[in-house]
C-alpha atoms as a PDB file:
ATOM      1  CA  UNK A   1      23.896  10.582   7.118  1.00  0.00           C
ATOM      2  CA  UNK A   2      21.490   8.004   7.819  1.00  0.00           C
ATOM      3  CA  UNK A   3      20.031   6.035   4.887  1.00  0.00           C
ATOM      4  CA  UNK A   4      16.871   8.495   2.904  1.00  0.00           C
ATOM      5  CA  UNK A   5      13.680   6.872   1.519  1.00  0.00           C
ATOM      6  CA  UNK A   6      11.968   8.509  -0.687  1.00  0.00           C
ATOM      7  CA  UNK A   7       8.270   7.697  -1.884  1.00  0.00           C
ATOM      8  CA  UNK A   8       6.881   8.711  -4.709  1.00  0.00           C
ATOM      9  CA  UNK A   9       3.204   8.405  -4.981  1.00  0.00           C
ATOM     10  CA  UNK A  10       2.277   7.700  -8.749  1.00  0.00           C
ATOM     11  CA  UNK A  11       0.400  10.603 -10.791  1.00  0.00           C
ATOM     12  CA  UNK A  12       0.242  11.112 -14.216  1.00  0.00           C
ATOM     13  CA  UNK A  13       2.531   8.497 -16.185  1.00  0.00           C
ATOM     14  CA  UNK A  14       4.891  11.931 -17.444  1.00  0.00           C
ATOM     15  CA  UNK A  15       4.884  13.419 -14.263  1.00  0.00           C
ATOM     16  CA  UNK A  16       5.740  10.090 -12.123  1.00  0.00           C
ATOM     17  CA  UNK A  17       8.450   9.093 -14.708  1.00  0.00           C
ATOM     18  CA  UNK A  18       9.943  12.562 -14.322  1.00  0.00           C
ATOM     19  CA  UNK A  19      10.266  11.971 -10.711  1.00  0.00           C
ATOM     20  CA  UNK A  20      11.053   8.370 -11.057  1.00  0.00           C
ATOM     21  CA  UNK A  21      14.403   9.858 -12.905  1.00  0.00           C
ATOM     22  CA  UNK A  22      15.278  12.480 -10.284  1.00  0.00           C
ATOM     23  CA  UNK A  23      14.706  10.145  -7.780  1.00  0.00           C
ATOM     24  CA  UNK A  24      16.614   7.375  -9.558  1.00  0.00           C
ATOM     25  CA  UNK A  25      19.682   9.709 -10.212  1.00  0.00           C
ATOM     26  CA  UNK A  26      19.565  10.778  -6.208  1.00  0.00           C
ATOM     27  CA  UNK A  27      19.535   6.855  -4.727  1.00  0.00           C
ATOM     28  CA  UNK A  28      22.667   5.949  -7.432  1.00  0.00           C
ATOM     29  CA  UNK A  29      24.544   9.245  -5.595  1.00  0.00           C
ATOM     30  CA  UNK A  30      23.672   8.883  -2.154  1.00  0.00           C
ATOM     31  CA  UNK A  31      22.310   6.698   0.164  1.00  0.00           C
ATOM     32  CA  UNK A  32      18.882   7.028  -0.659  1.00  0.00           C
ATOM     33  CA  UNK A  33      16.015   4.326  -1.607  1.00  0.00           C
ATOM     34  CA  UNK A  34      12.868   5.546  -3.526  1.00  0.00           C
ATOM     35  CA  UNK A  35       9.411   3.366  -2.961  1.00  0.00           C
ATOM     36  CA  UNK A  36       6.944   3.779  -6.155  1.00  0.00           C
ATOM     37  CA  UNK A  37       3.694   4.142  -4.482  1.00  0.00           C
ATOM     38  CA  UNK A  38       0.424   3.701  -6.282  1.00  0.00           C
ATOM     39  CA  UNK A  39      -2.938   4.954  -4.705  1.00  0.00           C
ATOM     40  CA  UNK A  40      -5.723   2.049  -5.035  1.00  0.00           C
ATOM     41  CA  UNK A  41      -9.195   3.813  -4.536  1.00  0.00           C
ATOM     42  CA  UNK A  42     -11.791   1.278  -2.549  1.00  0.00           C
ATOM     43  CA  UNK A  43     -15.340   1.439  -3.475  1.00  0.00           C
ATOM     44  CA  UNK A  44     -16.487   1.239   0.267  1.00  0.00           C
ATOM     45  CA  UNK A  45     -14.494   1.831   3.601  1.00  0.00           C
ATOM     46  CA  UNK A  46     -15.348  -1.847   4.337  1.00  0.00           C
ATOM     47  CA  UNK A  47     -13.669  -2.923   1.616  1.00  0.00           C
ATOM     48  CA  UNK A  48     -10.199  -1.701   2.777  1.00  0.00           C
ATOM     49  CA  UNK A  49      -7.758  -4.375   3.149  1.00  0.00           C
ATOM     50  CA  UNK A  50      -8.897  -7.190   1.011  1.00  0.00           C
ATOM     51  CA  UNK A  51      -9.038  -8.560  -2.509  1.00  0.00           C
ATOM     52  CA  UNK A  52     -12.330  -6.403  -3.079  1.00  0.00           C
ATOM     53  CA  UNK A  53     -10.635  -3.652  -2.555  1.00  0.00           C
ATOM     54  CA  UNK A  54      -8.193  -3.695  -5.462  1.00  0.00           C
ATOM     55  CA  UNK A  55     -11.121  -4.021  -8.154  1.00  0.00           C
ATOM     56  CA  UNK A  56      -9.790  -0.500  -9.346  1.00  0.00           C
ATOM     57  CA  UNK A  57      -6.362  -2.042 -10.214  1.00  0.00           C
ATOM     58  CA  UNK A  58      -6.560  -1.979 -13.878  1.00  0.00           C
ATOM     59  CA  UNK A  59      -3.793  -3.536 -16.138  1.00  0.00           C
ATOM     60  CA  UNK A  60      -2.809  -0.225 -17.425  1.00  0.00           C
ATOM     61  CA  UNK A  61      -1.834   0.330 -13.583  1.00  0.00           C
ATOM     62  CA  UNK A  62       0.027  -2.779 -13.810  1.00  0.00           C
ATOM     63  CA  UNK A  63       1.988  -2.193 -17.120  1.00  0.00           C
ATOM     64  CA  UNK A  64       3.332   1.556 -15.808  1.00  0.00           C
ATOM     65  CA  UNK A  65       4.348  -0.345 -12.356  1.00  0.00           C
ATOM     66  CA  UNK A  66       6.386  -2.489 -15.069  1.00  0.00           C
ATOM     67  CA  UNK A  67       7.505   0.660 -16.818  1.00  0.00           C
ATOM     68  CA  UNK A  68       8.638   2.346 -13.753  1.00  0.00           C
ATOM     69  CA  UNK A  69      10.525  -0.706 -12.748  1.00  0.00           C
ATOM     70  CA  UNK A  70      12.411  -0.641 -15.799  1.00  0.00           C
ATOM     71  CA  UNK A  71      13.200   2.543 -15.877  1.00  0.00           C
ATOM     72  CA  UNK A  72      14.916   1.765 -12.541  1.00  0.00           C
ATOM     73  CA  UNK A  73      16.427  -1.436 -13.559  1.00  0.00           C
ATOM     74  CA  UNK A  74      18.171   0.892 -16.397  1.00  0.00           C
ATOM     75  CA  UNK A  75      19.738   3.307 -13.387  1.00  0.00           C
ATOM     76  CA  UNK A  76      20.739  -0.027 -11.710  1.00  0.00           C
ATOM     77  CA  UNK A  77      18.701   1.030  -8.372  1.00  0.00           C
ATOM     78  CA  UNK A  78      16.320  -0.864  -7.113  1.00  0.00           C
ATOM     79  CA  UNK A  79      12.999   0.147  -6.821  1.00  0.00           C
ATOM     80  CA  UNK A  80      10.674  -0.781  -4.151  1.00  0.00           C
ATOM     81  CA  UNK A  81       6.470  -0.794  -5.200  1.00  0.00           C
ATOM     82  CA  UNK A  82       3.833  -0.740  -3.415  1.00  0.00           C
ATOM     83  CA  UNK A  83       0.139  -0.717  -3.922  1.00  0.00           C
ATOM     84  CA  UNK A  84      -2.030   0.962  -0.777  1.00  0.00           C
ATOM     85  CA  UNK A  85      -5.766   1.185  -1.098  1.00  0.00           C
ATOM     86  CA  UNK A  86      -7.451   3.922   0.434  1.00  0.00           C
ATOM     87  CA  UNK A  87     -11.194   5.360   1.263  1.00  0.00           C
ATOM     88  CA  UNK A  88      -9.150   9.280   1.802  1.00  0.00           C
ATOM     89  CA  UNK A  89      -6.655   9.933  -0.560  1.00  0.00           C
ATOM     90  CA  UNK A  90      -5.084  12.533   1.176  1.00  0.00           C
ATOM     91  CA  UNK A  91      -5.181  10.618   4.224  1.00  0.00           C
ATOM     92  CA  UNK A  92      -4.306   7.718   2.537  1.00  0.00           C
ATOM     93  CA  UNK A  93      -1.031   9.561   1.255  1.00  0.00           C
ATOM     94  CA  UNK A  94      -0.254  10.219   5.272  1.00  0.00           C
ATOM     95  CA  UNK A  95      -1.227   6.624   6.566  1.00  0.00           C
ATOM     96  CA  UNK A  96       0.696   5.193   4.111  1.00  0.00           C
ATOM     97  CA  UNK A  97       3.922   7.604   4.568  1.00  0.00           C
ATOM     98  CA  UNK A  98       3.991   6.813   7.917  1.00  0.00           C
ATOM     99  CA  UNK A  99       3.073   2.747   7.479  1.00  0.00           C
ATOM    100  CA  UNK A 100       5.932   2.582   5.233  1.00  0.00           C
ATOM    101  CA  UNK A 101       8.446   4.706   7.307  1.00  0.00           C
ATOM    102  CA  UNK A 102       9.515   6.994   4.877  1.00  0.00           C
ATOM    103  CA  UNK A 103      12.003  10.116   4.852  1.00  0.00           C
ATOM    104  CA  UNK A 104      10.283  12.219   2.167  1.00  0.00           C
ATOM    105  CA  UNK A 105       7.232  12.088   0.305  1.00  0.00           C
ATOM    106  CA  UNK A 106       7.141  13.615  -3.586  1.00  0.00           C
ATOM    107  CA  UNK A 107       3.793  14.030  -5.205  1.00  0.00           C
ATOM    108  CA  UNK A 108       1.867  16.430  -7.242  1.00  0.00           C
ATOM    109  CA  UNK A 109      -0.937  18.263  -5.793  1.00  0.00           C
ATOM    110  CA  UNK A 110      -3.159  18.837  -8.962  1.00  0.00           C
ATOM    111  CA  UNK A 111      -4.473  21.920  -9.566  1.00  0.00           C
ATOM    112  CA  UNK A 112      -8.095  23.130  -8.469  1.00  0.00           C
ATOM    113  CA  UNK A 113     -10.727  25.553  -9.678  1.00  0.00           C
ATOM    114  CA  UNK A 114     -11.591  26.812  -5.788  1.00  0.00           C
ATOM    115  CA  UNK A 115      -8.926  29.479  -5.278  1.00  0.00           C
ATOM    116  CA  UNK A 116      -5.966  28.712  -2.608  1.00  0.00           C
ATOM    117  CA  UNK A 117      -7.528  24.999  -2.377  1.00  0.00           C
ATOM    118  CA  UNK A 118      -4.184  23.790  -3.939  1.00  0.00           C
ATOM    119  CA  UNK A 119      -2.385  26.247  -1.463  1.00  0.00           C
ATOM    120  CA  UNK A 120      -4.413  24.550   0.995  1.00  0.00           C
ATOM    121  CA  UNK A 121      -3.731  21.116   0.454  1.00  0.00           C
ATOM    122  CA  UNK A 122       0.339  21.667   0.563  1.00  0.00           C
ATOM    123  CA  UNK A 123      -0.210  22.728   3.798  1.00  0.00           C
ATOM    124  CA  UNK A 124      -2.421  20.376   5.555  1.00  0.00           C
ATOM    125  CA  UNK A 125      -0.179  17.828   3.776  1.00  0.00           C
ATOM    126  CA  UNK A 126       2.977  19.261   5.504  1.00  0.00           C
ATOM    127  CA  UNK A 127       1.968  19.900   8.834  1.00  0.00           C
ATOM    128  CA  UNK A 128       0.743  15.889   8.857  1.00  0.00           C
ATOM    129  CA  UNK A 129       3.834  14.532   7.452  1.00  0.00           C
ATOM    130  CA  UNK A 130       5.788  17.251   9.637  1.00  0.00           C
ATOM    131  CA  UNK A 131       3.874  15.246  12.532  1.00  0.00           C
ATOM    132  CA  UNK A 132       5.497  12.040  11.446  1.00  0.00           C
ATOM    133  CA  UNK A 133       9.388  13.396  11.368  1.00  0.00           C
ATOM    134  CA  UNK A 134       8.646  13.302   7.307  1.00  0.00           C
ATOM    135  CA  UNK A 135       9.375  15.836   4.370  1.00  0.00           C
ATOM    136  CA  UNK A 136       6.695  16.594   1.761  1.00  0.00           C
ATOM    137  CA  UNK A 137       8.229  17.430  -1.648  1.00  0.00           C
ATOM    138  CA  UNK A 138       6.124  19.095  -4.434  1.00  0.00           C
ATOM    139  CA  UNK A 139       7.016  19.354  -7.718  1.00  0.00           C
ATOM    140  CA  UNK A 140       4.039  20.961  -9.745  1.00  0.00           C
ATOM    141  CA  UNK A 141       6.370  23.005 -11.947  1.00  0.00           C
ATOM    142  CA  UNK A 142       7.820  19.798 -13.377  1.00  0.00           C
ATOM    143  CA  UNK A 143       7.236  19.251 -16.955  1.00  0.00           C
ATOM    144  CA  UNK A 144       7.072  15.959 -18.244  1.00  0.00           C
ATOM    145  CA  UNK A 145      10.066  16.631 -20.252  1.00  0.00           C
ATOM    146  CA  UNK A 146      13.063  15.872 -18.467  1.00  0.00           C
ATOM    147  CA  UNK A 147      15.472  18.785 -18.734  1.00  0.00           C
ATOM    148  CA  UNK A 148      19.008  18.065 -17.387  1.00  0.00           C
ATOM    149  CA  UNK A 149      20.203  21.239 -16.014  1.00  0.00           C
ATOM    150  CA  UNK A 150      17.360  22.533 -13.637  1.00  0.00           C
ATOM    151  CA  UNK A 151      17.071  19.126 -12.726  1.00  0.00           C
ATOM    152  CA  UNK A 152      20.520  18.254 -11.320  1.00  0.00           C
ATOM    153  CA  UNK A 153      20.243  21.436  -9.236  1.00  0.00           C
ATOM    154  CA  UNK A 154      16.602  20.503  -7.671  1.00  0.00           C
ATOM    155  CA  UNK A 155      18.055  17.006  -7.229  1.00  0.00           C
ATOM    156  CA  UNK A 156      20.553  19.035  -4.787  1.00  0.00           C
ATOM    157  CA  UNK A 157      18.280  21.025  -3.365  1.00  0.00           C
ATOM    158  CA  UNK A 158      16.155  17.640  -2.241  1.00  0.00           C
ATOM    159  CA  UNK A 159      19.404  16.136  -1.245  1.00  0.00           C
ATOM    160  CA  UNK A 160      20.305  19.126   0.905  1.00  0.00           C
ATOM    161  CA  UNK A 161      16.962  18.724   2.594  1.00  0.00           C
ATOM    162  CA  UNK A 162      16.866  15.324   3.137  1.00  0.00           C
ATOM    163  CA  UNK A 163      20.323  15.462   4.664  1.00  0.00           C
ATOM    164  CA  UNK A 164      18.908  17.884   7.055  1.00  0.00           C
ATOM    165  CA  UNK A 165      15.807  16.433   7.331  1.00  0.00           C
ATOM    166  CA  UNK A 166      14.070  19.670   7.549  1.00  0.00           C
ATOM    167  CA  UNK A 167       9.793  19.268   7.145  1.00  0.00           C
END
């Protein structure tokens, strides 16, 4: 199997460090290397690209980049992050999936008060990334609590799909 790369694009600090371990317990078992993405919003279009655009960067951003990195220095894998700005977040998400040549992308897909909007956006996010050759993994049901059991056998399940690369 060829080498996996996983990106996680950051959420909630529970949620992303919940992912950060399943992804960190997948790259120390296979051949698999996760990229921490975090989502920069711009205040204008034109502002995409340069140092203006990552006036949204707070230091709270920076200290759970630090977190997450430690959390993967403890796993001994090393963790590649990334900041990408963006004027589209969901777009963003796709541009930068494909930008950074990734396998599989894991993020949560909050919920919404318009009915089937969630629905919605699972799908318009996997037929894009299915576009690129790439996997889109959700994990809404993920509680911030890390419990071992279910977790081992959904970190299977992702490393069944990644080995057959299945969008």
């Amino acid at each position: 199997m060829d080498e996996s790369r996983l990106m996680i694009v950051m959420g909630d600090n529970a949620w992303t460090l919940a992912v950060l371990h399943l992804a960190c317990v997948m790259s120390r078992r296979g051949k698999t290397d996760v990229l921490l993405l975090k989502m920069i919003p711009v205040r204008h279009p034109l502002l995409l690209g340069t140092e203006a655009g990552y006036l949204d960067f707070t230091a709270e951003d920076a200290l759970a980049l630090e977190d997450m990195a430690a959390t993967a220095e403890d796993y001994g894998v090393s963790l590649d992050m990334r900041v990408f700005q963006y004027a589209s977040y969901w777009s963003g998400v796709v541009d930068a999936a494909a930008q950074l040549e990734v396998t599989a992308v894991i993020l949560c897909i909050p919920p919404s008060p318009i009915p089937h909007w969630q629905d919605f956006r699972r799908w318009w996010l996997r037929q894009k990334l299915a576009r690129q050759q790439q996997l889109l993994l959700t994990l809404e049901d993920m509680t911030p609590s890390l419990t071992w059991t279910p977790t081992i056998a959904l970190q299977d399940n992702m490393a069944r799909m990644l080995e057959r690369r299945q969008p």
